[in-house]
PDB file of N, CA and C in Angstrom:
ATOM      1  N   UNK A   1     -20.776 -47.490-134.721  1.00  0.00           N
ATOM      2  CA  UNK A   1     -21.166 -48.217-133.550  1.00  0.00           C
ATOM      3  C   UNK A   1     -19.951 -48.879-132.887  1.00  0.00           C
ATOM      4  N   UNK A   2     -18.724 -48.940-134.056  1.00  0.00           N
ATOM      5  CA  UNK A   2     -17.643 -49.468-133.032  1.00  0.00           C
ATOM      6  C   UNK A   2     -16.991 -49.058-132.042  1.00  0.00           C
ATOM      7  N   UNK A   3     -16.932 -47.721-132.683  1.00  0.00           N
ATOM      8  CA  UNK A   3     -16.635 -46.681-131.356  1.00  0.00           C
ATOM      9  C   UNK A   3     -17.034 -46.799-130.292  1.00  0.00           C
ATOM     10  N   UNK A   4     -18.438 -46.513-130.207  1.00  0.00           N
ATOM     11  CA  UNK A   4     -19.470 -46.420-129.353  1.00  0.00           C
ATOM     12  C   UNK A   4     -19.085 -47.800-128.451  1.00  0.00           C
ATOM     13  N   UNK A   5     -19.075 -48.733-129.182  1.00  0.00           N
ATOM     14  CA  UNK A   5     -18.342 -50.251-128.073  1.00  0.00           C
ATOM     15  C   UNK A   5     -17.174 -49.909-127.174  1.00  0.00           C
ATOM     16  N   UNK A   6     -16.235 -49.716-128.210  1.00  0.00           N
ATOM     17  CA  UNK A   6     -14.816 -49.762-127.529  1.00  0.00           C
ATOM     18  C   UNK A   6     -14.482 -48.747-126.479  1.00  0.00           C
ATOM     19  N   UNK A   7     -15.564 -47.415-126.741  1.00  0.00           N
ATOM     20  CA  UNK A   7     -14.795 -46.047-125.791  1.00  0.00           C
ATOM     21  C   UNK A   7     -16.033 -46.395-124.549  1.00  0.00           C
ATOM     22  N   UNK A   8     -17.517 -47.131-124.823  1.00  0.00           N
ATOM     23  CA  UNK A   8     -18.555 -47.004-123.857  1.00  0.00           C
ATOM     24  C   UNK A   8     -19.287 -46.080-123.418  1.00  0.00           C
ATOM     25  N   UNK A   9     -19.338 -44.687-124.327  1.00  0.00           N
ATOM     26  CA  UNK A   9     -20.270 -43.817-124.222  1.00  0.00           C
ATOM     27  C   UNK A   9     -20.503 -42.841-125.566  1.00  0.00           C
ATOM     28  N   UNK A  10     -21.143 -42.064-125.622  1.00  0.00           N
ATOM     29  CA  UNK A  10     -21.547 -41.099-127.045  1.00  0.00           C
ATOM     30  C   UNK A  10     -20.197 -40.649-127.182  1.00  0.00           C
ATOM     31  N   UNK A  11     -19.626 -40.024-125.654  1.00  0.00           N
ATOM     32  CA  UNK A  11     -18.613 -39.040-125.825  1.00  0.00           C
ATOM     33  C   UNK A  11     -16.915 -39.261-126.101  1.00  0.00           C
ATOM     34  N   UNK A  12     -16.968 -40.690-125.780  1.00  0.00           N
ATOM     35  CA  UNK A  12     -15.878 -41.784-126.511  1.00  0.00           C
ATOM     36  C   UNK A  12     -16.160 -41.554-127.872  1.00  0.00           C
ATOM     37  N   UNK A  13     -16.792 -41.830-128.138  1.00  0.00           N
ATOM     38  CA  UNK A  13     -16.968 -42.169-129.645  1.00  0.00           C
ATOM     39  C   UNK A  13     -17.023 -40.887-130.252  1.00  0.00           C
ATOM     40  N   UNK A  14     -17.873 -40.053-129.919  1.00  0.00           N
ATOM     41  CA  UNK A  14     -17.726 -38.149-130.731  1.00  0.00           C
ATOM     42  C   UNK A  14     -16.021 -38.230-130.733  1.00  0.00           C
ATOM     43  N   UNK A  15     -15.421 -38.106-129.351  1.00  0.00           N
ATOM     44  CA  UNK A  15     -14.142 -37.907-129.473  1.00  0.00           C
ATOM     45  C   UNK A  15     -13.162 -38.441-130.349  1.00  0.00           C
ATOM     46  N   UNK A  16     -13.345 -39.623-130.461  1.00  0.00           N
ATOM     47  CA  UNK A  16     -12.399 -40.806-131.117  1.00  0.00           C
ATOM     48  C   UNK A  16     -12.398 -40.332-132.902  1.00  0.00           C
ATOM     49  N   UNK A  17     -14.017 -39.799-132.783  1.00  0.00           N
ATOM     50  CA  UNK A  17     -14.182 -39.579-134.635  1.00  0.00           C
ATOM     51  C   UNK A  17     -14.104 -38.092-134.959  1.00  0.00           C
ATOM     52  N   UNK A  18     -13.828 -37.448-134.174  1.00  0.00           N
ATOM     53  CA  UNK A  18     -13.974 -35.852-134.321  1.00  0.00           C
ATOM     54  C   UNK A  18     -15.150 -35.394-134.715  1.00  0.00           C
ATOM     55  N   UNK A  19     -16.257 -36.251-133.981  1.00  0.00           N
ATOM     56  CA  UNK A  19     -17.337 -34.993-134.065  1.00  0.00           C
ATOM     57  C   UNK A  19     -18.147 -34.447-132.476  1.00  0.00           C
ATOM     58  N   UNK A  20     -19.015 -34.060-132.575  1.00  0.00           N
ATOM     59  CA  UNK A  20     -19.904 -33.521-131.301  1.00  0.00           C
ATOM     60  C   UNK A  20     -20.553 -34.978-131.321  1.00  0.00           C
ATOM     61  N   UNK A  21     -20.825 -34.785-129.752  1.00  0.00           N
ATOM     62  CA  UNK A  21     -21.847 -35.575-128.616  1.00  0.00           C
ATOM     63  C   UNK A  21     -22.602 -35.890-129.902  1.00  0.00           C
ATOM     64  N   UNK A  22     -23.535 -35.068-130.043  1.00  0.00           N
ATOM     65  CA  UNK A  22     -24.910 -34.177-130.633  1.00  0.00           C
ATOM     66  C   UNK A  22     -25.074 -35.383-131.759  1.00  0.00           C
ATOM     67  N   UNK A  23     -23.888 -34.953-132.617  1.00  0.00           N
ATOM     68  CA  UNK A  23     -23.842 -35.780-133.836  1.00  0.00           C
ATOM     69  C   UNK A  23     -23.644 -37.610-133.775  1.00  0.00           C
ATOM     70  N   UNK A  24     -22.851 -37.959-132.781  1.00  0.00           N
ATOM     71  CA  UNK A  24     -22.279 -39.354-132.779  1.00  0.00           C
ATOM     72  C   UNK A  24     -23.855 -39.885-132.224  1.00  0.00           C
ATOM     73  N   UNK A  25     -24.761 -38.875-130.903  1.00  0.00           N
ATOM     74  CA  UNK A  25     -26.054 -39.506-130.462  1.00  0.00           C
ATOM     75  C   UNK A  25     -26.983 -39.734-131.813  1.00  0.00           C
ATOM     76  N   UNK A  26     -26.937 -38.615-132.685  1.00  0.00           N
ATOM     77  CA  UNK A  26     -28.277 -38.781-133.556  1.00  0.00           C
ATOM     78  C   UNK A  26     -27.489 -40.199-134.719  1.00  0.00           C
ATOM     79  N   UNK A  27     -26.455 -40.266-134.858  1.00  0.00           N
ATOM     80  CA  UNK A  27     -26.217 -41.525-135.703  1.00  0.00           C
ATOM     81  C   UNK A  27     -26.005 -42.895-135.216  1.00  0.00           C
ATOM     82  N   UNK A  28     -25.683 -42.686-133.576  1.00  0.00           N
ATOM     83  CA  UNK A  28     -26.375 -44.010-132.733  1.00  0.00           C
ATOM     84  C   UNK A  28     -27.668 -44.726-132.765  1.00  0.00           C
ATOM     85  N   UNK A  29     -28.734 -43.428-132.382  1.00  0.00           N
ATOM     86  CA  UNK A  29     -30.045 -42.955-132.663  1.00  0.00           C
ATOM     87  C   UNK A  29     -30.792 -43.704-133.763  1.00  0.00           C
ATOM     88  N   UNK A  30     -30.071 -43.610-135.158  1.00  0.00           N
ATOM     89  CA  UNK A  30     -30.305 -43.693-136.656  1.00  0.00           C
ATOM     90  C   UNK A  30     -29.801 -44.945-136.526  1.00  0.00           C
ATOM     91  N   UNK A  31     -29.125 -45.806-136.337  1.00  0.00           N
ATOM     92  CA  UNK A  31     -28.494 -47.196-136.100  1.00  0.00           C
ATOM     93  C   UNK A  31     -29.469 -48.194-134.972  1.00  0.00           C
ATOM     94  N   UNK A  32     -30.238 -47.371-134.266  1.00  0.00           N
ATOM     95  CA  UNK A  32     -31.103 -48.243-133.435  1.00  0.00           C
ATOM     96  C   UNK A  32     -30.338 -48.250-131.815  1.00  0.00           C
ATOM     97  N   UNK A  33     -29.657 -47.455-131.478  1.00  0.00           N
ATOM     98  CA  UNK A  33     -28.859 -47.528-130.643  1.00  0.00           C
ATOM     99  C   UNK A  33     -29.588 -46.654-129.577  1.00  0.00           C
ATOM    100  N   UNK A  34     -30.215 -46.957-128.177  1.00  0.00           N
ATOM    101  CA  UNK A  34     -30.453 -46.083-127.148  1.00  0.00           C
ATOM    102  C   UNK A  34     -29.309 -46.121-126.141  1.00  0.00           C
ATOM    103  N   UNK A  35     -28.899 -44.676-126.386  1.00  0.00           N
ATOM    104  CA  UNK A  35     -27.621 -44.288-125.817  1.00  0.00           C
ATOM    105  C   UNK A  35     -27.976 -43.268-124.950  1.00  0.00           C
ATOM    106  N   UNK A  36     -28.767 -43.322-124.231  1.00  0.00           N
ATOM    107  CA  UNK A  36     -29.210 -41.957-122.798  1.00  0.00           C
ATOM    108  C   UNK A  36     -28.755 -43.074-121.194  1.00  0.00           C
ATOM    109  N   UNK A  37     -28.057 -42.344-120.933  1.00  0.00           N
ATOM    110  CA  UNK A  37     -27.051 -42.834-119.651  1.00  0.00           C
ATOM    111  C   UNK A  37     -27.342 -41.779-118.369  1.00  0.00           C
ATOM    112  N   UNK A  38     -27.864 -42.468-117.358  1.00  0.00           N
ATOM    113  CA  UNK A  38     -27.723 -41.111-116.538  1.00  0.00           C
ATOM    114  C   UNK A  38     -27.063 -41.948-115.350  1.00  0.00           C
ATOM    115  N   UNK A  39     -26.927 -40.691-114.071  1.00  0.00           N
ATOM    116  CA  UNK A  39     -25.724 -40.571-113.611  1.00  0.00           C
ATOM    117  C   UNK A  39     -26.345 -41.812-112.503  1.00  0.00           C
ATOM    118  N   UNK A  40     -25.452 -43.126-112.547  1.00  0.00           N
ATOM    119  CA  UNK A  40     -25.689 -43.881-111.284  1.00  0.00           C
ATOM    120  C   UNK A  40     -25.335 -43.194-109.878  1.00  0.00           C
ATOM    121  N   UNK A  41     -25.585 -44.286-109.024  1.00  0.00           N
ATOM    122  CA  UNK A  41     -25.717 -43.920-107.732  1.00  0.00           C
ATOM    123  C   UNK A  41     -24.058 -43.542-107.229  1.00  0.00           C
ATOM    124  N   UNK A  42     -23.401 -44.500-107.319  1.00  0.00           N
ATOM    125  CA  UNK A  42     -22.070 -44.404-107.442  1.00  0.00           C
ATOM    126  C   UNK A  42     -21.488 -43.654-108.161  1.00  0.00           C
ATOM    127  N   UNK A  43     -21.991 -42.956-109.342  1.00  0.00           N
ATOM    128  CA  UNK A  43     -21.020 -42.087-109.838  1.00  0.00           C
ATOM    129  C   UNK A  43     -21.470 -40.909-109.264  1.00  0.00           C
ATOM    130  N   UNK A  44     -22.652 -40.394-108.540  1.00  0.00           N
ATOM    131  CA  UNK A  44     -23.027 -39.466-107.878  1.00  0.00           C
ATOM    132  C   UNK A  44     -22.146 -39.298-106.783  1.00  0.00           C
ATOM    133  N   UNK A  45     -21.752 -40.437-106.267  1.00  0.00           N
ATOM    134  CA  UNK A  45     -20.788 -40.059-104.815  1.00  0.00           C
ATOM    135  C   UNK A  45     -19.767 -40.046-105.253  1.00  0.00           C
ATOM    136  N   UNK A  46     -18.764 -40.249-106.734  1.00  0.00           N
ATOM    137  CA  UNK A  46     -17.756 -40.073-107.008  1.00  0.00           C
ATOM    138  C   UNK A  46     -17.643 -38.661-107.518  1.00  0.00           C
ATOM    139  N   UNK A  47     -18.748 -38.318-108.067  1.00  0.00           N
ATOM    140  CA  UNK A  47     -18.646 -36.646-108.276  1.00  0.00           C
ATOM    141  C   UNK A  47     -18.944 -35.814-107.113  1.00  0.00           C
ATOM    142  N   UNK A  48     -19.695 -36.278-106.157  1.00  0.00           N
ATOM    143  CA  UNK A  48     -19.842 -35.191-104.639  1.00  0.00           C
ATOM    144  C   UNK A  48     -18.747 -35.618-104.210  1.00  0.00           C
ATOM    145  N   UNK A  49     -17.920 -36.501-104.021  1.00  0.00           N
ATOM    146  CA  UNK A  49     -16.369 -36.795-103.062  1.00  0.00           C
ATOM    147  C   UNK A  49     -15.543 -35.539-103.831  1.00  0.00           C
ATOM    148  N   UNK A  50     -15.572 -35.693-105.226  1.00  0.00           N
ATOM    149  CA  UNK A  50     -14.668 -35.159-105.734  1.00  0.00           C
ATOM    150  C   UNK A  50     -15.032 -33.658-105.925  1.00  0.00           C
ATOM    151  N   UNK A  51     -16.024 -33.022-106.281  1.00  0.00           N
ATOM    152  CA  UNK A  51     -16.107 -31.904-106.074  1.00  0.00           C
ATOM    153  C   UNK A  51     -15.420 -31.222-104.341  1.00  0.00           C
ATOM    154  N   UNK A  52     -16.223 -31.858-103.639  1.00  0.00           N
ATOM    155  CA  UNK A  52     -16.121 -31.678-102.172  1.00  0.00           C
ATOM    156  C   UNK A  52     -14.488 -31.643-101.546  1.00  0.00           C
ATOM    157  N   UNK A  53     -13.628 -31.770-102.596  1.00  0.00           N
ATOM    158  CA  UNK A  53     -12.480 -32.134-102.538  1.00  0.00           C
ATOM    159  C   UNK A  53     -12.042 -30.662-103.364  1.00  0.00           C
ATOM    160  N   UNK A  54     -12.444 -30.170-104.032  1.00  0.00           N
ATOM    161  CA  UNK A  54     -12.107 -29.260-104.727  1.00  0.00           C
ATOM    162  C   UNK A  54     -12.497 -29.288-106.392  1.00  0.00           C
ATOM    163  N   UNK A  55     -12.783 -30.225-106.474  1.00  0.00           N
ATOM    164  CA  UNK A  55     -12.529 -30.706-108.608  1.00  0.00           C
ATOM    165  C   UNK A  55     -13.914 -30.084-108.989  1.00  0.00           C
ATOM    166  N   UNK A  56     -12.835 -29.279-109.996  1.00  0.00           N
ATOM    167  CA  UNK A  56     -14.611 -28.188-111.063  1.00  0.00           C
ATOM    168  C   UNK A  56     -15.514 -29.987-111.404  1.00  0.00           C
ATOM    169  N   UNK A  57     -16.520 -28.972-111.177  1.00  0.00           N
ATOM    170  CA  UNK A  57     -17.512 -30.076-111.754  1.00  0.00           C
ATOM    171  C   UNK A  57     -17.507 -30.250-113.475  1.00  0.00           C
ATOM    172  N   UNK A  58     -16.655 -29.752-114.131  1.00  0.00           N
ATOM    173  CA  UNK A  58     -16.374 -29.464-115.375  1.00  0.00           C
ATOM    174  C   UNK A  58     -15.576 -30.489-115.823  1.00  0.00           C
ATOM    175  N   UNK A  59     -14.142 -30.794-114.652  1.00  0.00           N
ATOM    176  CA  UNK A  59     -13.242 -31.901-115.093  1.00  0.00           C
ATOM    177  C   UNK A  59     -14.095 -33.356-114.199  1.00  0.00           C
ATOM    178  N   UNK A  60     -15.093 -33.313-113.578  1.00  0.00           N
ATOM    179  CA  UNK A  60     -15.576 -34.066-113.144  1.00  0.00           C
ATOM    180  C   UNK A  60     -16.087 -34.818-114.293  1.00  0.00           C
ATOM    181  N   UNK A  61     -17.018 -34.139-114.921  1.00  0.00           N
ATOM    182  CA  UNK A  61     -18.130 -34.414-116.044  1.00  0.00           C
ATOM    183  C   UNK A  61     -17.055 -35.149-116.904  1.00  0.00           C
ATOM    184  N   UNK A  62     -15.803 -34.250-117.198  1.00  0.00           N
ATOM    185  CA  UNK A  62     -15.136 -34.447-118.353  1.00  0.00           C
ATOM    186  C   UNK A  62     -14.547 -36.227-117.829  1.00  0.00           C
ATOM    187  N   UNK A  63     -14.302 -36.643-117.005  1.00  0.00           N
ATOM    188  CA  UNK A  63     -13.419 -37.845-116.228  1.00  0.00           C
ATOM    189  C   UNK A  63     -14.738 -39.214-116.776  1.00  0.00           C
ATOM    190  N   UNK A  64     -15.999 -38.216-116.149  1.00  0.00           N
ATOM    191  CA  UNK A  64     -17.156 -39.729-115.683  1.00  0.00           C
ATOM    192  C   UNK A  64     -18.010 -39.431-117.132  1.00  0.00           C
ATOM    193  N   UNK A  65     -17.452 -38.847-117.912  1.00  0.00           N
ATOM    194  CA  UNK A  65     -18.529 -39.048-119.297  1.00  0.00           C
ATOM    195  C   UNK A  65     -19.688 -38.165-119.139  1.00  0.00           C
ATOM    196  N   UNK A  66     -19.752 -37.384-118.713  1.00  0.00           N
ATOM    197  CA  UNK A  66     -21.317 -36.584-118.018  1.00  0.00           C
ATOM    198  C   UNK A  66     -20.949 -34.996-118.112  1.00  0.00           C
ATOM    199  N   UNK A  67     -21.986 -33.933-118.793  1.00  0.00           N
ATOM    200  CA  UNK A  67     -21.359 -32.773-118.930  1.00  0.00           C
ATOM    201  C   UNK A  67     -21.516 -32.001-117.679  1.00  0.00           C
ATOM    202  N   UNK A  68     -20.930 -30.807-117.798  1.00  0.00           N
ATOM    203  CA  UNK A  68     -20.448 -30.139-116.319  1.00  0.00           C
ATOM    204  C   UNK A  68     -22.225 -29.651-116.010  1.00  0.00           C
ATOM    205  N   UNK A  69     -23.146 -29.470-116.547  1.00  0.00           N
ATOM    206  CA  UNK A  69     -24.503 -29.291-115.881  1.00  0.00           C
ATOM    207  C   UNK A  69     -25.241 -30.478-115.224  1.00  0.00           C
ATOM    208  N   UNK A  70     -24.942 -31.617-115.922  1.00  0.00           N
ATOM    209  CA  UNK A  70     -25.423 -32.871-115.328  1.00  0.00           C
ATOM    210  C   UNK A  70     -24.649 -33.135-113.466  1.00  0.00           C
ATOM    211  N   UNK A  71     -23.605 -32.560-114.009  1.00  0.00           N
ATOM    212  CA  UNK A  71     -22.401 -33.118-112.241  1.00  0.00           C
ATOM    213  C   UNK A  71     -23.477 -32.118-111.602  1.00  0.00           C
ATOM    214  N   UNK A  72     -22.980 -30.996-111.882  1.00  0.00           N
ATOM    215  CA  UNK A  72     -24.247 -29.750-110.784  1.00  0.00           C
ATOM    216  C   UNK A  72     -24.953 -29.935-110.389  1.00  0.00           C
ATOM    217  N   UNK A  73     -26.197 -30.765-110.985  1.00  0.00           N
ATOM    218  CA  UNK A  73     -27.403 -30.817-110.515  1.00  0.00           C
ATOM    219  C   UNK A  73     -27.618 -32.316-109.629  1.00  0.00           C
ATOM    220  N   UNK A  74     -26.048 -32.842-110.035  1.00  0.00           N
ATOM    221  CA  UNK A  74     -26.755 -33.983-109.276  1.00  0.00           C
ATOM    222  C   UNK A  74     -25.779 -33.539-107.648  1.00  0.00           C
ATOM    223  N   UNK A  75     -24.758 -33.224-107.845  1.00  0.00           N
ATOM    224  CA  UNK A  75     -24.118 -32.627-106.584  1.00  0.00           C
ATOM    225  C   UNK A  75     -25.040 -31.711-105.847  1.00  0.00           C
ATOM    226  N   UNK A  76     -25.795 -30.827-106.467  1.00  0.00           N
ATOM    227  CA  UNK A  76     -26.936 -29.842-105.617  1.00  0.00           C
ATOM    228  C   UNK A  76     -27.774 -30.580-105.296  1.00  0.00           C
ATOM    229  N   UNK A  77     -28.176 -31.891-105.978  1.00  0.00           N
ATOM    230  CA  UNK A  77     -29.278 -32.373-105.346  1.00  0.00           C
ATOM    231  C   UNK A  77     -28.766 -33.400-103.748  1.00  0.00           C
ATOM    232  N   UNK A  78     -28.065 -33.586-104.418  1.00  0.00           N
ATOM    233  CA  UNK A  78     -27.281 -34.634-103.092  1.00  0.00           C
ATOM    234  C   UNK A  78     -26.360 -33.533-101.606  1.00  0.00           C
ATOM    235  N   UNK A  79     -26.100 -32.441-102.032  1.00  0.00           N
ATOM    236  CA  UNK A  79     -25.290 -31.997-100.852  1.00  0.00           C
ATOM    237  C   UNK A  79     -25.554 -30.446-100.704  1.00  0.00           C
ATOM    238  N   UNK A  80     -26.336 -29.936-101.776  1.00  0.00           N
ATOM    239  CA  UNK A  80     -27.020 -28.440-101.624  1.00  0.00           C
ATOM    240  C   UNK A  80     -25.799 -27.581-102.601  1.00  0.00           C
ATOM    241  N   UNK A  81     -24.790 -27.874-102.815  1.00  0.00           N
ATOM    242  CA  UNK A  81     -23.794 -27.025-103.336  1.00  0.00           C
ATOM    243  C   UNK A  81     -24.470 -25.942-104.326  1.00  0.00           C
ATOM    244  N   UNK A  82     -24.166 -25.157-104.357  1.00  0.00           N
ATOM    245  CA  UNK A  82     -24.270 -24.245-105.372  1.00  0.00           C
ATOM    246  C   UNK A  82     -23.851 -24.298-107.272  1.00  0.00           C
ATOM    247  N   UNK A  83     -24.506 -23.495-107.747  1.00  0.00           N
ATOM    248  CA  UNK A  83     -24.466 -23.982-109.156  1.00  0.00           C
ATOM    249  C   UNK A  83     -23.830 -23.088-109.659  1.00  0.00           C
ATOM    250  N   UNK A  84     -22.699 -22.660-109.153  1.00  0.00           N
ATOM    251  CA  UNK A  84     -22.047 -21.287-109.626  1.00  0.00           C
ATOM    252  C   UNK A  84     -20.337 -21.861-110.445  1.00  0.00           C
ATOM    253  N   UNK A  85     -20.372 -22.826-110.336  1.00  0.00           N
ATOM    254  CA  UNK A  85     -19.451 -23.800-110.586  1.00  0.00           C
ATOM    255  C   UNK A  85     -19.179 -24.033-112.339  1.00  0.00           C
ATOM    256  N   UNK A  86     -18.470 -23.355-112.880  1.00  0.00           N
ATOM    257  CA  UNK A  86     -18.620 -23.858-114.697  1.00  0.00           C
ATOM    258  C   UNK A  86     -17.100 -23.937-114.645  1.00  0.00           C
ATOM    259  N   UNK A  87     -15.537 -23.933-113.720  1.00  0.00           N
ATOM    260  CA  UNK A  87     -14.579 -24.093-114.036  1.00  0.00           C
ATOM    261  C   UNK A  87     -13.987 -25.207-115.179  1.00  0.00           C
ATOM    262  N   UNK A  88     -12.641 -25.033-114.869  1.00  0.00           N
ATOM    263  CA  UNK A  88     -11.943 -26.197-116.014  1.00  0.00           C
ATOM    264  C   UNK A  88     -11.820 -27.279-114.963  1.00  0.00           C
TER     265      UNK A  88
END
């Protein structure tokens, strides 16, 4: 759980300890920890600026903590873009 403090998301903390998302959520999970984050309003316009700019929605996800299917769907929902998008 210290992880989880200091980095501020699952994927801080997977990273920091070398394991998967997957694993650091279900032992958050097991600790009493609700760790489901979705994408604010503001980080929606920081991922449509930045896509719209050129940036894979891949290094998007990777920047704002959010995986590259989550950026997609919220960029398609907000500006129509296409979902053809899985770059680095």
């Amino acid at each position: 759980m210290a992880h989880y403090r200091k980095h501020g998301s699952v994927v801080g903390a997977a990273n920091a300890l070398g394991v998967t998302r997957q694993t650091a959520g279900k032992h958050l999970a097991q600790a009493g920890l609700v760790t489901i984050r979705r994408m604010s309003a503001a980080d929606i316009v920081v991922a449509q600026t930045a896509y719209e700019h050129g940036e894979s929605a891949a290094s998007i996800g990777r920047r704002l903590g959010f995986s590259t299917h989550t950026v997609l769907k919220a960029v398609k929902s907000e500006c129509g873009a296409t979902s053809t998008d899985t770059g680095t």
